[in-house]
C-alpha atoms as a PDB file:
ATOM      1  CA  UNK A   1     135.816  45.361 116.486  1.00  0.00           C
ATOM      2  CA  UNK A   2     137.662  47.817 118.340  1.00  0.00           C
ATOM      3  CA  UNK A   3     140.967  46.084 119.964  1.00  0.00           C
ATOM      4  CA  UNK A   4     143.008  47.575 123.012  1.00  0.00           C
ATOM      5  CA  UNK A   5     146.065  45.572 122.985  1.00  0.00           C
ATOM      6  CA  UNK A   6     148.241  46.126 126.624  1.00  0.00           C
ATOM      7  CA  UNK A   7     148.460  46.043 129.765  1.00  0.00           C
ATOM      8  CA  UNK A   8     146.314  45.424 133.090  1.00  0.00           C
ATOM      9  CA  UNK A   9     146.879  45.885 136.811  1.00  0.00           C
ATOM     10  CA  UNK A  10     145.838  46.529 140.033  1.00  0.00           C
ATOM     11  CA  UNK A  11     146.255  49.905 141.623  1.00  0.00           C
ATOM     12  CA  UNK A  12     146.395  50.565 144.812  1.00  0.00           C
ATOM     13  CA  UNK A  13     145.041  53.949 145.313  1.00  0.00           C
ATOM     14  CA  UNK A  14     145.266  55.932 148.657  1.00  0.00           C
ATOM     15  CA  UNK A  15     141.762  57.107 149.215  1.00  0.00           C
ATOM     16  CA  UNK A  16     143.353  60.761 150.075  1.00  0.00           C
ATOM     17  CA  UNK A  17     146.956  62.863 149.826  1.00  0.00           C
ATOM     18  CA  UNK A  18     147.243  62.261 153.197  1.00  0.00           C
ATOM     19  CA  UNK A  19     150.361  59.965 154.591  1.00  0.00           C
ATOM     20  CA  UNK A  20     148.969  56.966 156.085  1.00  0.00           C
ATOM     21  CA  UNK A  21     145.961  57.295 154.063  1.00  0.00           C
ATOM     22  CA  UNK A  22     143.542  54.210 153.631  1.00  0.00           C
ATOM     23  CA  UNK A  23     144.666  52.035 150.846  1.00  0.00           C
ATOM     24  CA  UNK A  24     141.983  50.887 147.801  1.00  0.00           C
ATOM     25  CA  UNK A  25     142.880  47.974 144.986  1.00  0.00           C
ATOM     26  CA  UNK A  26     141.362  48.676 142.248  1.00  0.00           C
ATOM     27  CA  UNK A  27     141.412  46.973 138.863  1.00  0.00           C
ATOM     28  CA  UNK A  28     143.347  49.284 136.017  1.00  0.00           C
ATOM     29  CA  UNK A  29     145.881  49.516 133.144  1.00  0.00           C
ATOM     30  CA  UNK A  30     145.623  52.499 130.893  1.00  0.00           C
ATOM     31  CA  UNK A  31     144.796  49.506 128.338  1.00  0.00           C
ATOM     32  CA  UNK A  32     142.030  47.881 130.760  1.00  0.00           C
ATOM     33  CA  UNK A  33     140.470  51.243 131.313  1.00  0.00           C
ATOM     34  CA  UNK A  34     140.244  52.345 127.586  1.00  0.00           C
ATOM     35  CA  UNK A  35     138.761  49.350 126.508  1.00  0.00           C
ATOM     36  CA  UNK A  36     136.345  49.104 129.200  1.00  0.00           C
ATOM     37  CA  UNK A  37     135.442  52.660 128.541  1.00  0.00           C
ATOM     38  CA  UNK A  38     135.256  52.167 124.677  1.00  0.00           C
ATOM     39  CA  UNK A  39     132.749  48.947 125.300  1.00  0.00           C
ATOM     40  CA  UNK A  40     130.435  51.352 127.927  1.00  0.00           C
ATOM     41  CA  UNK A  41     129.691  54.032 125.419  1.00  0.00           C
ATOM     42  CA  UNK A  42     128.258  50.770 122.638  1.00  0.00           C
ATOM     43  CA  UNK A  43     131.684  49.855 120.972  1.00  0.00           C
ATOM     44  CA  UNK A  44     132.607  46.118 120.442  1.00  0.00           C
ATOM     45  CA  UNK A  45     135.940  45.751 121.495  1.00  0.00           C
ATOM     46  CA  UNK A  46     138.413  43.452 122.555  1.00  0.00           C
ATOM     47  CA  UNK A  47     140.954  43.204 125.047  1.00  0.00           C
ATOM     48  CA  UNK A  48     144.824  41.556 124.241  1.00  0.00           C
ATOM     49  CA  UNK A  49     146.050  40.984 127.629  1.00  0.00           C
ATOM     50  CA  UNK A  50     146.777  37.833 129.377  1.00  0.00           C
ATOM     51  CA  UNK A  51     145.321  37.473 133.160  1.00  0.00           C
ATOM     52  CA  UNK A  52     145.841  35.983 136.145  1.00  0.00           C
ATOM     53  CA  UNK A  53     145.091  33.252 137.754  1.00  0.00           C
ATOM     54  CA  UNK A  54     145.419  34.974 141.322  1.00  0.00           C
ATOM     55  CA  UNK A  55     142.832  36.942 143.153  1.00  0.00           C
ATOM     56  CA  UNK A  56     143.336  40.052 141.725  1.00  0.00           C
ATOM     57  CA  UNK A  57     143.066  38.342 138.051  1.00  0.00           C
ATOM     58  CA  UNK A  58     139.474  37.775 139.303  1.00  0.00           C
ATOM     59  CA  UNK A  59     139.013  41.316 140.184  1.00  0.00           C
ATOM     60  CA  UNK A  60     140.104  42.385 136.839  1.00  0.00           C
ATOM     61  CA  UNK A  61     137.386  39.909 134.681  1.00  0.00           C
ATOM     62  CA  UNK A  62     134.757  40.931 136.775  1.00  0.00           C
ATOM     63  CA  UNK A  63     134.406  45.296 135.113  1.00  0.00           C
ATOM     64  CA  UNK A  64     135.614  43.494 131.960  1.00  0.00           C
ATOM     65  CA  UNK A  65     132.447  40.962 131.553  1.00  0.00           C
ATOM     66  CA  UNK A  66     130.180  44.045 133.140  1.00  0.00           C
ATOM     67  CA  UNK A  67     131.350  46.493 130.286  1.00  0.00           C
ATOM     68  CA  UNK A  68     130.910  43.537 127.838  1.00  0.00           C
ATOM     69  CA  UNK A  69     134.292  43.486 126.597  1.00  0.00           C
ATOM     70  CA  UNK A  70     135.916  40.554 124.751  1.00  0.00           C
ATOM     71  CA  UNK A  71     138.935  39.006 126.536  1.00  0.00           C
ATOM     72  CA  UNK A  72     140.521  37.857 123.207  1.00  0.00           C
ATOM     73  CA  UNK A  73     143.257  35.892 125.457  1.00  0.00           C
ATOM     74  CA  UNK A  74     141.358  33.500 127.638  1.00  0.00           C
ATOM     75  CA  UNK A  75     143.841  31.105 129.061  1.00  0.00           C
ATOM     76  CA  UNK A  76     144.831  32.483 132.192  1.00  0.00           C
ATOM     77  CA  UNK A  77     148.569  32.684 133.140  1.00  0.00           C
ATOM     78  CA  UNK A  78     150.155  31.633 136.773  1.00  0.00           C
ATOM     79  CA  UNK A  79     152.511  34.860 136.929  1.00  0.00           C
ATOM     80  CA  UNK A  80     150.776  37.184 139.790  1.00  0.00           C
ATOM     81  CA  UNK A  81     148.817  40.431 138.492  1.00  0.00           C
ATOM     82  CA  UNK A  82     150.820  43.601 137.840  1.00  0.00           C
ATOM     83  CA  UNK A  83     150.500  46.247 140.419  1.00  0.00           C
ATOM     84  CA  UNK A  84     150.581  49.990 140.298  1.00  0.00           C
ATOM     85  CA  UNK A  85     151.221  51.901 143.463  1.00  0.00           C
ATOM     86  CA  UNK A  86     149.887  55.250 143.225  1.00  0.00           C
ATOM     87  CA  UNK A  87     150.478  58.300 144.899  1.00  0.00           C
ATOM     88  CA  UNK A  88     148.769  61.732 144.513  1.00  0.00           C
ATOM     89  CA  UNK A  89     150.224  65.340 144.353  1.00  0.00           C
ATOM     90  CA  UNK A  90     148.138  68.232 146.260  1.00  0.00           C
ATOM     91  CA  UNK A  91     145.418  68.399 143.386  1.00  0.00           C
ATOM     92  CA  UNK A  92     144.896  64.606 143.570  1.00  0.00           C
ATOM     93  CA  UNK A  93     147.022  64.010 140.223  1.00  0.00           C
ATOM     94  CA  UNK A  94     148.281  60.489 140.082  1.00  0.00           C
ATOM     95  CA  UNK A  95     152.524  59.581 139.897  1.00  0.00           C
ATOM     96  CA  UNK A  96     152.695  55.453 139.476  1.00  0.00           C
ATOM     97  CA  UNK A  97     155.189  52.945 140.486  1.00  0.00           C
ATOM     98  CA  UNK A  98     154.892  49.728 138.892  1.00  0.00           C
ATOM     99  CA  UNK A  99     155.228  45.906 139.777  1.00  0.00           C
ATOM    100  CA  UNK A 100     155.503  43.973 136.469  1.00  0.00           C
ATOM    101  CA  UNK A 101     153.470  40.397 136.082  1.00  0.00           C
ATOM    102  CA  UNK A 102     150.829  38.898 134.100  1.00  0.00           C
ATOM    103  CA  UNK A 103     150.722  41.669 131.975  1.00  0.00           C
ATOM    104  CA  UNK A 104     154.319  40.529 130.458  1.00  0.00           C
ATOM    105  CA  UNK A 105     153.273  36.899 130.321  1.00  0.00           C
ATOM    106  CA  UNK A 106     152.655  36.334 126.586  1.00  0.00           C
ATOM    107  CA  UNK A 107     154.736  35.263 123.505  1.00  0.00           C
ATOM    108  CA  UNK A 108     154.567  36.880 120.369  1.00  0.00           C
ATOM    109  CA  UNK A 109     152.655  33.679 118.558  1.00  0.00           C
ATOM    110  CA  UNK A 110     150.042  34.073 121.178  1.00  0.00           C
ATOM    111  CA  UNK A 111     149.592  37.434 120.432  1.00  0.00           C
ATOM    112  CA  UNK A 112     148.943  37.279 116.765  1.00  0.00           C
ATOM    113  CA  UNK A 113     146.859  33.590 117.304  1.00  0.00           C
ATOM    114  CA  UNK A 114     144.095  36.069 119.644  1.00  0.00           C
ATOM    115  CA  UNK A 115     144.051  39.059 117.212  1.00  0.00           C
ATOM    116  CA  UNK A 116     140.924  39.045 115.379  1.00  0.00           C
ATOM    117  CA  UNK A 117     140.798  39.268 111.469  1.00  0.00           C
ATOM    118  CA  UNK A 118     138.712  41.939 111.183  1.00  0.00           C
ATOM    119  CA  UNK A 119     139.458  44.898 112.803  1.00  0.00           C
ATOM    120  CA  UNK A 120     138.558  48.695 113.002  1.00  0.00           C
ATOM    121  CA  UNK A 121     140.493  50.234 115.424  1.00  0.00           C
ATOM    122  CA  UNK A 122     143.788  48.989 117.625  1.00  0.00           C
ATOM    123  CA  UNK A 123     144.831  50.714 120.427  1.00  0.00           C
ATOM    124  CA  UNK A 124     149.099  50.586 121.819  1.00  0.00           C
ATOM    125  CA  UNK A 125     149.086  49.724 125.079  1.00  0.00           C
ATOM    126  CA  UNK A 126     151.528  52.343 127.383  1.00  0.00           C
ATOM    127  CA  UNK A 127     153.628  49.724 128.055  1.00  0.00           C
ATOM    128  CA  UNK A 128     154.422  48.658 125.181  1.00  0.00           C
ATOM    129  CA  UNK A 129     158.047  50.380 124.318  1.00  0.00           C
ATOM    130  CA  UNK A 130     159.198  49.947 128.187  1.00  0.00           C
ATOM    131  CA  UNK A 131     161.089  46.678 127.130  1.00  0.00           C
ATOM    132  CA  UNK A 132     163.063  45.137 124.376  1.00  0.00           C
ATOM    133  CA  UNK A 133     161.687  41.976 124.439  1.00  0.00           C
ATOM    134  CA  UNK A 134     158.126  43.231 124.874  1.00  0.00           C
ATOM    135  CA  UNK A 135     158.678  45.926 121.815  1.00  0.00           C
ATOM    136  CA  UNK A 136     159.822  43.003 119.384  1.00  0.00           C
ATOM    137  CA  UNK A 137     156.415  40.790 120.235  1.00  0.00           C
ATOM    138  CA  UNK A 138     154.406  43.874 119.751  1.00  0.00           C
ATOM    139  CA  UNK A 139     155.322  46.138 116.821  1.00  0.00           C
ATOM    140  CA  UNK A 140     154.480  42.827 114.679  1.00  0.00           C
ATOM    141  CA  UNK A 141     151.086  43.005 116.544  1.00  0.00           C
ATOM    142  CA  UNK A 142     150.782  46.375 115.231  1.00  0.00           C
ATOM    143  CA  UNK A 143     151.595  45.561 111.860  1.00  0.00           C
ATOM    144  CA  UNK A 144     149.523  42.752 111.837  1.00  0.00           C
ATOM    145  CA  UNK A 145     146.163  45.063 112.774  1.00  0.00           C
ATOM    146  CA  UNK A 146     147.408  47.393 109.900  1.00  0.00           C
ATOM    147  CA  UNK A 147     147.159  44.535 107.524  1.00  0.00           C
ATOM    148  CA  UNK A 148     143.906  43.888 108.418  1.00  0.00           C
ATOM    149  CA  UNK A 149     142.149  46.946 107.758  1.00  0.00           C
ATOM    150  CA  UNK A 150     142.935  49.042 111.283  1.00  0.00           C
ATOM    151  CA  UNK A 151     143.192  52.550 112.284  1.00  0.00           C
ATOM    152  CA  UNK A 152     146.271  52.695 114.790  1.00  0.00           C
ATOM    153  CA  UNK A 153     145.346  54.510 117.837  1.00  0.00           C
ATOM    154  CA  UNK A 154     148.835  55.429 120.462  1.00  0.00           C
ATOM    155  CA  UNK A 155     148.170  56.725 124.022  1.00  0.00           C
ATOM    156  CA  UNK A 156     151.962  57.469 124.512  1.00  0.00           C
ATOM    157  CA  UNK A 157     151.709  57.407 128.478  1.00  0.00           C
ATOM    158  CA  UNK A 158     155.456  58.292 128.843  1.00  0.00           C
ATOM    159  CA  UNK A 159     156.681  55.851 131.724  1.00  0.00           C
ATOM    160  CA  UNK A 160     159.907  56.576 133.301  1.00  0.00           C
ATOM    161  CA  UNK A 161     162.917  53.623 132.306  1.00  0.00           C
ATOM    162  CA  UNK A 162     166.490  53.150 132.626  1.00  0.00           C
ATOM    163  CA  UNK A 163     166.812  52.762 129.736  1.00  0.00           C
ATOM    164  CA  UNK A 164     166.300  55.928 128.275  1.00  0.00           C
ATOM    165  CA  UNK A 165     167.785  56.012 125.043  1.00  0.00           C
ATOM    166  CA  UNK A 166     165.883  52.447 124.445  1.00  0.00           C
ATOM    167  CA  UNK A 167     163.095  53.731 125.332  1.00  0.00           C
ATOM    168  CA  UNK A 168     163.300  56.409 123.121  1.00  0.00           C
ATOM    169  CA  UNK A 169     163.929  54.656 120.301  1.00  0.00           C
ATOM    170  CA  UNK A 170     161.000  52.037 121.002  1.00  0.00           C
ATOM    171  CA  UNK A 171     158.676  55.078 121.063  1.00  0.00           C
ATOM    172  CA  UNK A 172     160.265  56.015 117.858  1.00  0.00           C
ATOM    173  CA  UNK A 173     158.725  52.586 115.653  1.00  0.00           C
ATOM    174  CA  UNK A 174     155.032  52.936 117.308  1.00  0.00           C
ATOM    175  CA  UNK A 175     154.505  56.211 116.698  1.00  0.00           C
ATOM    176  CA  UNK A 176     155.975  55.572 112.812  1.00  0.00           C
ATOM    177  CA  UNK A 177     153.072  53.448 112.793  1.00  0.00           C
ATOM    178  CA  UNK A 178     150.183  55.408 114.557  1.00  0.00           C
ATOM    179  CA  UNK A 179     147.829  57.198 112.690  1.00  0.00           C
ATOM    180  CA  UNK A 180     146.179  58.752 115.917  1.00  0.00           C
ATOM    181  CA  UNK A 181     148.307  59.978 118.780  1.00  0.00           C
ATOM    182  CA  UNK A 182     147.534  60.822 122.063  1.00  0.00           C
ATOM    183  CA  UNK A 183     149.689  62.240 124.626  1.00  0.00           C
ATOM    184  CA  UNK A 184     149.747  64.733 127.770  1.00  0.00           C
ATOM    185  CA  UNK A 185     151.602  67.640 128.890  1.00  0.00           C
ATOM    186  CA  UNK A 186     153.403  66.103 130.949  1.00  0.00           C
ATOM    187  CA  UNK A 187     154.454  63.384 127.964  1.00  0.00           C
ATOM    188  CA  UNK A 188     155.110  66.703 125.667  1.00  0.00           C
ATOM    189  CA  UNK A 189     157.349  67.601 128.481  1.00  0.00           C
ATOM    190  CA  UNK A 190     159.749  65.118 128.624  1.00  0.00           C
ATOM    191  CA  UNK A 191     159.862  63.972 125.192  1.00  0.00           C
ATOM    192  CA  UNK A 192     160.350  67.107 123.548  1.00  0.00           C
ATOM    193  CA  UNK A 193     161.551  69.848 126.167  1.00  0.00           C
ATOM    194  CA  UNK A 194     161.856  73.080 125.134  1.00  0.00           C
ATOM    195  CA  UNK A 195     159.639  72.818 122.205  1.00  0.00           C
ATOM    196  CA  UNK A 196     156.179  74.284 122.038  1.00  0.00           C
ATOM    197  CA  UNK A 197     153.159  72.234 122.028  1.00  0.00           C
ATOM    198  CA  UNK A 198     152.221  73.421 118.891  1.00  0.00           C
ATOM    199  CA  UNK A 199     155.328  73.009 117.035  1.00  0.00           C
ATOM    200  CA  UNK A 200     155.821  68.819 118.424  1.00  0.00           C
ATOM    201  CA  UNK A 201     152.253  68.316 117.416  1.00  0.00           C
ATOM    202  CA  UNK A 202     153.492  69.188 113.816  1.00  0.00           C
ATOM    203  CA  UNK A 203     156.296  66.791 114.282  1.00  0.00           C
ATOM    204  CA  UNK A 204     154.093  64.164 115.134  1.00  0.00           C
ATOM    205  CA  UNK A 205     151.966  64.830 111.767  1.00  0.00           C
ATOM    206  CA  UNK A 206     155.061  64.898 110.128  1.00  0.00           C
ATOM    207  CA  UNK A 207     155.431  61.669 110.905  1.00  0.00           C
ATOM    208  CA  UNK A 208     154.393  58.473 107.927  1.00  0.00           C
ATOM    209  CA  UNK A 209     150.712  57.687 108.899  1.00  0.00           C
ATOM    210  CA  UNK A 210     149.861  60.366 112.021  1.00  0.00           C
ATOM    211  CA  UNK A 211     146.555  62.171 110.849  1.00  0.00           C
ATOM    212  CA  UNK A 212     145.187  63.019 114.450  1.00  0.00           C
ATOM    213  CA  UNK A 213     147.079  64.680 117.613  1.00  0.00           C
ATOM    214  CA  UNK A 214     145.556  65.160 120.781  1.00  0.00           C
ATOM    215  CA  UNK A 215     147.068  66.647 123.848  1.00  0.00           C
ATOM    216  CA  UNK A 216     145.457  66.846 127.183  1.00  0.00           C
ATOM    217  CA  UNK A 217     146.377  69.671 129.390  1.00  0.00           C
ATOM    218  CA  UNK A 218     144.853  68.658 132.910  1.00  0.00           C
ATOM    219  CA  UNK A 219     142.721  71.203 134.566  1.00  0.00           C
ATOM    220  CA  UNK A 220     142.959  73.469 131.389  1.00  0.00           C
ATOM    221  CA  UNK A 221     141.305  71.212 128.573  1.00  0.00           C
ATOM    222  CA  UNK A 222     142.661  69.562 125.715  1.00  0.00           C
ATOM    223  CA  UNK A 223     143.801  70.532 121.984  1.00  0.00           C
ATOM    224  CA  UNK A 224     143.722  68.554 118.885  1.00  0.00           C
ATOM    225  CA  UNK A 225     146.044  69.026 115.691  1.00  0.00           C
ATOM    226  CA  UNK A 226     145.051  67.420 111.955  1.00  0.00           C
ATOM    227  CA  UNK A 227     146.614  68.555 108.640  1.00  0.00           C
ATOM    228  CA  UNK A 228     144.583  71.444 108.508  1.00  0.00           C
ATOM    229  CA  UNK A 229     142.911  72.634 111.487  1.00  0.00           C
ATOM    230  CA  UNK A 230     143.158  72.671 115.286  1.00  0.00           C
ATOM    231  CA  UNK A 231     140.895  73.032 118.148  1.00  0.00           C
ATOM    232  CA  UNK A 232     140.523  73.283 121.583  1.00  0.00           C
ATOM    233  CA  UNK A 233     138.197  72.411 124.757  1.00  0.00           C
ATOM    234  CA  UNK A 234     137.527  73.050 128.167  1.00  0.00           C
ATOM    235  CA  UNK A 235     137.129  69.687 130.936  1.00  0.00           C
ATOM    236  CA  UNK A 236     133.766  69.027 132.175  1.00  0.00           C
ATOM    237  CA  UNK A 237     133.696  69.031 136.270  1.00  0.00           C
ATOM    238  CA  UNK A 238     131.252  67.070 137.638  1.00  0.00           C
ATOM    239  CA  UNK A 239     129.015  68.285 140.598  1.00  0.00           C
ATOM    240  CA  UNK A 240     130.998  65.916 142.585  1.00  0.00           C
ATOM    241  CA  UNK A 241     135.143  65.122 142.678  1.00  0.00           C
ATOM    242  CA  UNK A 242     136.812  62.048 143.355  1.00  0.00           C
ATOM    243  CA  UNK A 243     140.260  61.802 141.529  1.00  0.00           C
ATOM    244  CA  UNK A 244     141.706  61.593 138.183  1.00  0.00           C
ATOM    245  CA  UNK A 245     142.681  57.850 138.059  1.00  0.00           C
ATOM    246  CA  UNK A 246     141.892  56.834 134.121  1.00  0.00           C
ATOM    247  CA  UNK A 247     140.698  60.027 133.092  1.00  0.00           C
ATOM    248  CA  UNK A 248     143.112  60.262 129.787  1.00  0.00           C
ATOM    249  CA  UNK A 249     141.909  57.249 129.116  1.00  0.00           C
ATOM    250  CA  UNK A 250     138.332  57.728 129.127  1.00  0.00           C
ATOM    251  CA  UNK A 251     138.914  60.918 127.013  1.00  0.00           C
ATOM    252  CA  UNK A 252     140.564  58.751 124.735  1.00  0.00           C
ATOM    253  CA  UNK A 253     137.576  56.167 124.301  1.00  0.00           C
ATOM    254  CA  UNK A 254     135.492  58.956 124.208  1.00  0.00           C
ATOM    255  CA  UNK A 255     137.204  60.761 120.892  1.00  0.00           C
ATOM    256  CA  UNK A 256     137.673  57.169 119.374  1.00  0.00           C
ATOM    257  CA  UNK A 257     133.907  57.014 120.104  1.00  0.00           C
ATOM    258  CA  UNK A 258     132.847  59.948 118.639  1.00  0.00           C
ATOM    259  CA  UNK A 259     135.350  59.620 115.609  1.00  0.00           C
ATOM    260  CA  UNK A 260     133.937  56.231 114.591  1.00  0.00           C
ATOM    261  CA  UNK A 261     130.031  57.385 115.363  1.00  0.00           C
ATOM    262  CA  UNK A 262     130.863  60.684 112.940  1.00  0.00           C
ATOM    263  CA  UNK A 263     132.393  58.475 110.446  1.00  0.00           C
ATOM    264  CA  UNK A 264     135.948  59.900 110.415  1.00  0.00           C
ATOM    265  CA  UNK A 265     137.943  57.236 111.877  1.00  0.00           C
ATOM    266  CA  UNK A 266     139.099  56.732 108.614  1.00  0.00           C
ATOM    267  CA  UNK A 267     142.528  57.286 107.152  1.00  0.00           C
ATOM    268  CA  UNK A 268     142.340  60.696 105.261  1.00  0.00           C
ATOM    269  CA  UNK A 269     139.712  61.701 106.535  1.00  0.00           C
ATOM    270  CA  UNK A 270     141.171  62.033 110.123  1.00  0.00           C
ATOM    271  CA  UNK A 271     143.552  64.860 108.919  1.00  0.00           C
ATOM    272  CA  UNK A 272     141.253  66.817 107.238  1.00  0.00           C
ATOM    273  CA  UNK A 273     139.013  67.459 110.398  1.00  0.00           C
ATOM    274  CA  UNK A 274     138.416  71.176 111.037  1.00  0.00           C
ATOM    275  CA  UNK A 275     138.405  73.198 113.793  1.00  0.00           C
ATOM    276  CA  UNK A 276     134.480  72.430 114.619  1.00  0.00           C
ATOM    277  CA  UNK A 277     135.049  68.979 114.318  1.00  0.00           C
ATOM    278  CA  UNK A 278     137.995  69.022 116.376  1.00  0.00           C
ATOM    279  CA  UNK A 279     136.255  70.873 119.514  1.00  0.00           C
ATOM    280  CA  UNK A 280     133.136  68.946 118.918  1.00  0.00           C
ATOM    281  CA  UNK A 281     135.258  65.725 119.646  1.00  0.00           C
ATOM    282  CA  UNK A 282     137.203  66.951 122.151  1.00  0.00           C
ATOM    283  CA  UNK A 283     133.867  68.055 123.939  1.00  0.00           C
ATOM    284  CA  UNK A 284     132.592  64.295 123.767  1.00  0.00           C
ATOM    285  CA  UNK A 285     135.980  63.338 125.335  1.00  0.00           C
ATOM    286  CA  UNK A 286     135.846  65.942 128.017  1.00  0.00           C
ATOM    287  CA  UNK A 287     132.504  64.529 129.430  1.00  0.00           C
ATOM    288  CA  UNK A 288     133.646  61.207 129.705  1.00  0.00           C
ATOM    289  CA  UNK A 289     136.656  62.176 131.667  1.00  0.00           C
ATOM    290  CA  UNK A 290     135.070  64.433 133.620  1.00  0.00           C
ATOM    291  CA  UNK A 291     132.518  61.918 134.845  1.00  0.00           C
ATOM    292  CA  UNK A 292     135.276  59.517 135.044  1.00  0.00           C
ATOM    293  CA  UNK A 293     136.659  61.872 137.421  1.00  0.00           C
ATOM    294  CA  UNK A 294     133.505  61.653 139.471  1.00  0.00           C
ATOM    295  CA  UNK A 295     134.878  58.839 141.165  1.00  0.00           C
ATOM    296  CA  UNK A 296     137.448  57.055 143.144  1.00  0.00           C
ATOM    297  CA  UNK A 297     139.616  55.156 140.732  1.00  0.00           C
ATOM    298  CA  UNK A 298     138.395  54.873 137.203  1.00  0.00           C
ATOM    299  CA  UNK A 299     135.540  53.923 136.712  1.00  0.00           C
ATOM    300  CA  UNK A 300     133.971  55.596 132.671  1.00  0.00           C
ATOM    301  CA  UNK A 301     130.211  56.662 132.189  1.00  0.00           C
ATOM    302  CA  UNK A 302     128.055  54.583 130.338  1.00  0.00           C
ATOM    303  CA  UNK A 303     126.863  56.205 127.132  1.00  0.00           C
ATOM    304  CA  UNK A 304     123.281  57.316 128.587  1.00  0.00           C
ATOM    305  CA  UNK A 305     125.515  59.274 131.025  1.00  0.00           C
ATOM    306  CA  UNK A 306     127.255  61.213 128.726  1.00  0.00           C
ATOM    307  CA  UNK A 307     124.481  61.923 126.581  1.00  0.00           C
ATOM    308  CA  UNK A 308     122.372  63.204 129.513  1.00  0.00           C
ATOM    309  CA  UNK A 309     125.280  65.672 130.285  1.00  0.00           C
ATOM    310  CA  UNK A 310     125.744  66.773 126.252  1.00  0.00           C
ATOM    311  CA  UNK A 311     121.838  67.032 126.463  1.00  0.00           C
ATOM    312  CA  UNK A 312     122.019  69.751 129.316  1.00  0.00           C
ATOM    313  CA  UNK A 313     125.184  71.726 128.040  1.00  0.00           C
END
């Protein structure tokens, strides 16, 4: 099983860049939306997350039973659903303000009671470093799916704290841990300014178990770093543009997909993909963003969508 361990929310999503513009709520969490992408293109996964017992808790088991993912905590909590209010720029790129709930509402022996014992794959959840007292229930989480056989995927998802230097330093023990990282430019900005892209991707493989870097570039692609190779790819634009709410994470799911189907989500063998491998990935990812992209809020391609796009390119 593939397990996305983090958060999930509701956004509320302007339907333009206009002021005043028409308000959507729509279910989300970079968590939510990777592991509801991962279980559209055929993976088993699981979802650590406790939900609501409010409205919007209902809205957010509804895409998660669709997609066929496994809510691995099913006792439903009374603390109301975290919101994110979302704004766009001029190109329709989201910024995100967030209203912490349900998504906190766990204790660490909850946590490792829903983790299953045999795992493939666990993803960090973006919210994970934001807090002290979330950090210390789940770096043992982490530790715990390393013990039992996983590959340690981290979407870093830089979110903006007071507590910088915290922050920081949280960021510091997950991505010690993470064999796969996953970050944009914007995250590359912040965290290491001044530095070139290539140059903090070799940081990050300098780091214990990181075999894999990926860093997504907006409109201009993405690029991928292992031990020995790196590669690069274009997005895909679909005929038809809605916004880019989830799109890193669908590229994510999609390069987790592709890994596993291609047999290299393995440690060791992860840092010695080359260059074709690299792009080839990246070019499954791409598609599933891009038809992410298709529409308002996120909402990933099955896997007979992507493959009917691959089969015309």
């Amino acid at each position: 099983m593939f397990v996305v361990g983090g958060e999930s929310l509701v956004d509320l999503v302007p339907v333009s860049a206009e002021p005043g513009a028409e308000i959507l709520a729509l279910p989300g969490g970079s968590p939510f939306n990777c592991a509801i992408a991962l279980a559209k293109l055929g993976n088993e996964t699981g979802f650590l997350c406790p939900i609501s017992t409010d409205q919007y808790g209902d809205m957010l088991l509804a895409p998660l039973a669709e997609a066929g993912v496994t809510l691995l905590m099913t006792d439903r909590v009374e603390e109301p659903t975290t919101k994110a209010v979302i704004t766009f720029n001029a190109k329709m790129q989201a910024s995100y303000v967030f209203e912490r709930g349900a998504d906190r509402a766990f204790t660490q022996d909850g946590l490792m009671a829903a983790l299953p014992h045999a795992i493939e794959l666990y993803q960090i959840g973006g919210f994970a470093p934001m807090l002290e007292e979330d950090w210390a229930k789940w770096l043992p989480v982490v530790k715990a799916a390393i013990g039992r056989g996983a590959t340690i995927s981290f979407d870093i998802n830089v979110r903006k704290v007071d507590d910088e230097d915290g922050y920081r330093r949280r960021l510091e023990d997950f991505l010690d841990l993470a064999h796969i990282i996953k970050l944009s430019e914007e995250d590359h900005d912040w965290l290491e300014p001044g530095v070139t892209i290539e140059e903090h991707a070799k940081m990050l493989l300098d780091r214990p178990n990181c075999e894999l870097v990926v860093v997504t570039l907006g409109e201009h692609g993405s690029r991928a770093f292992s031990n020995v190779a790196e590669g690069k790819a274009g997005i895909y634009a679909p005929p038809v543009f809605g916004d880019t709410v989830g799109a890193g994470d669908s590229l994510m799911a999609g390069i987790l997909t592709w890994l596993h189907e291609t047999g290299a989500l393995k440690l060791g063998q992860l840092g010695q993909l080359d260059q074709a491998a690299l792009e080839t990935t990246l070019r499954f990812g791409a598609v599933v963003a891009g038809l992410n992209c298709a529409q308002k809020g996120c909402k990933p391609p099955t896997r007979a969508e992507v493959d009917a796009v691959l089969a015309r390119s």
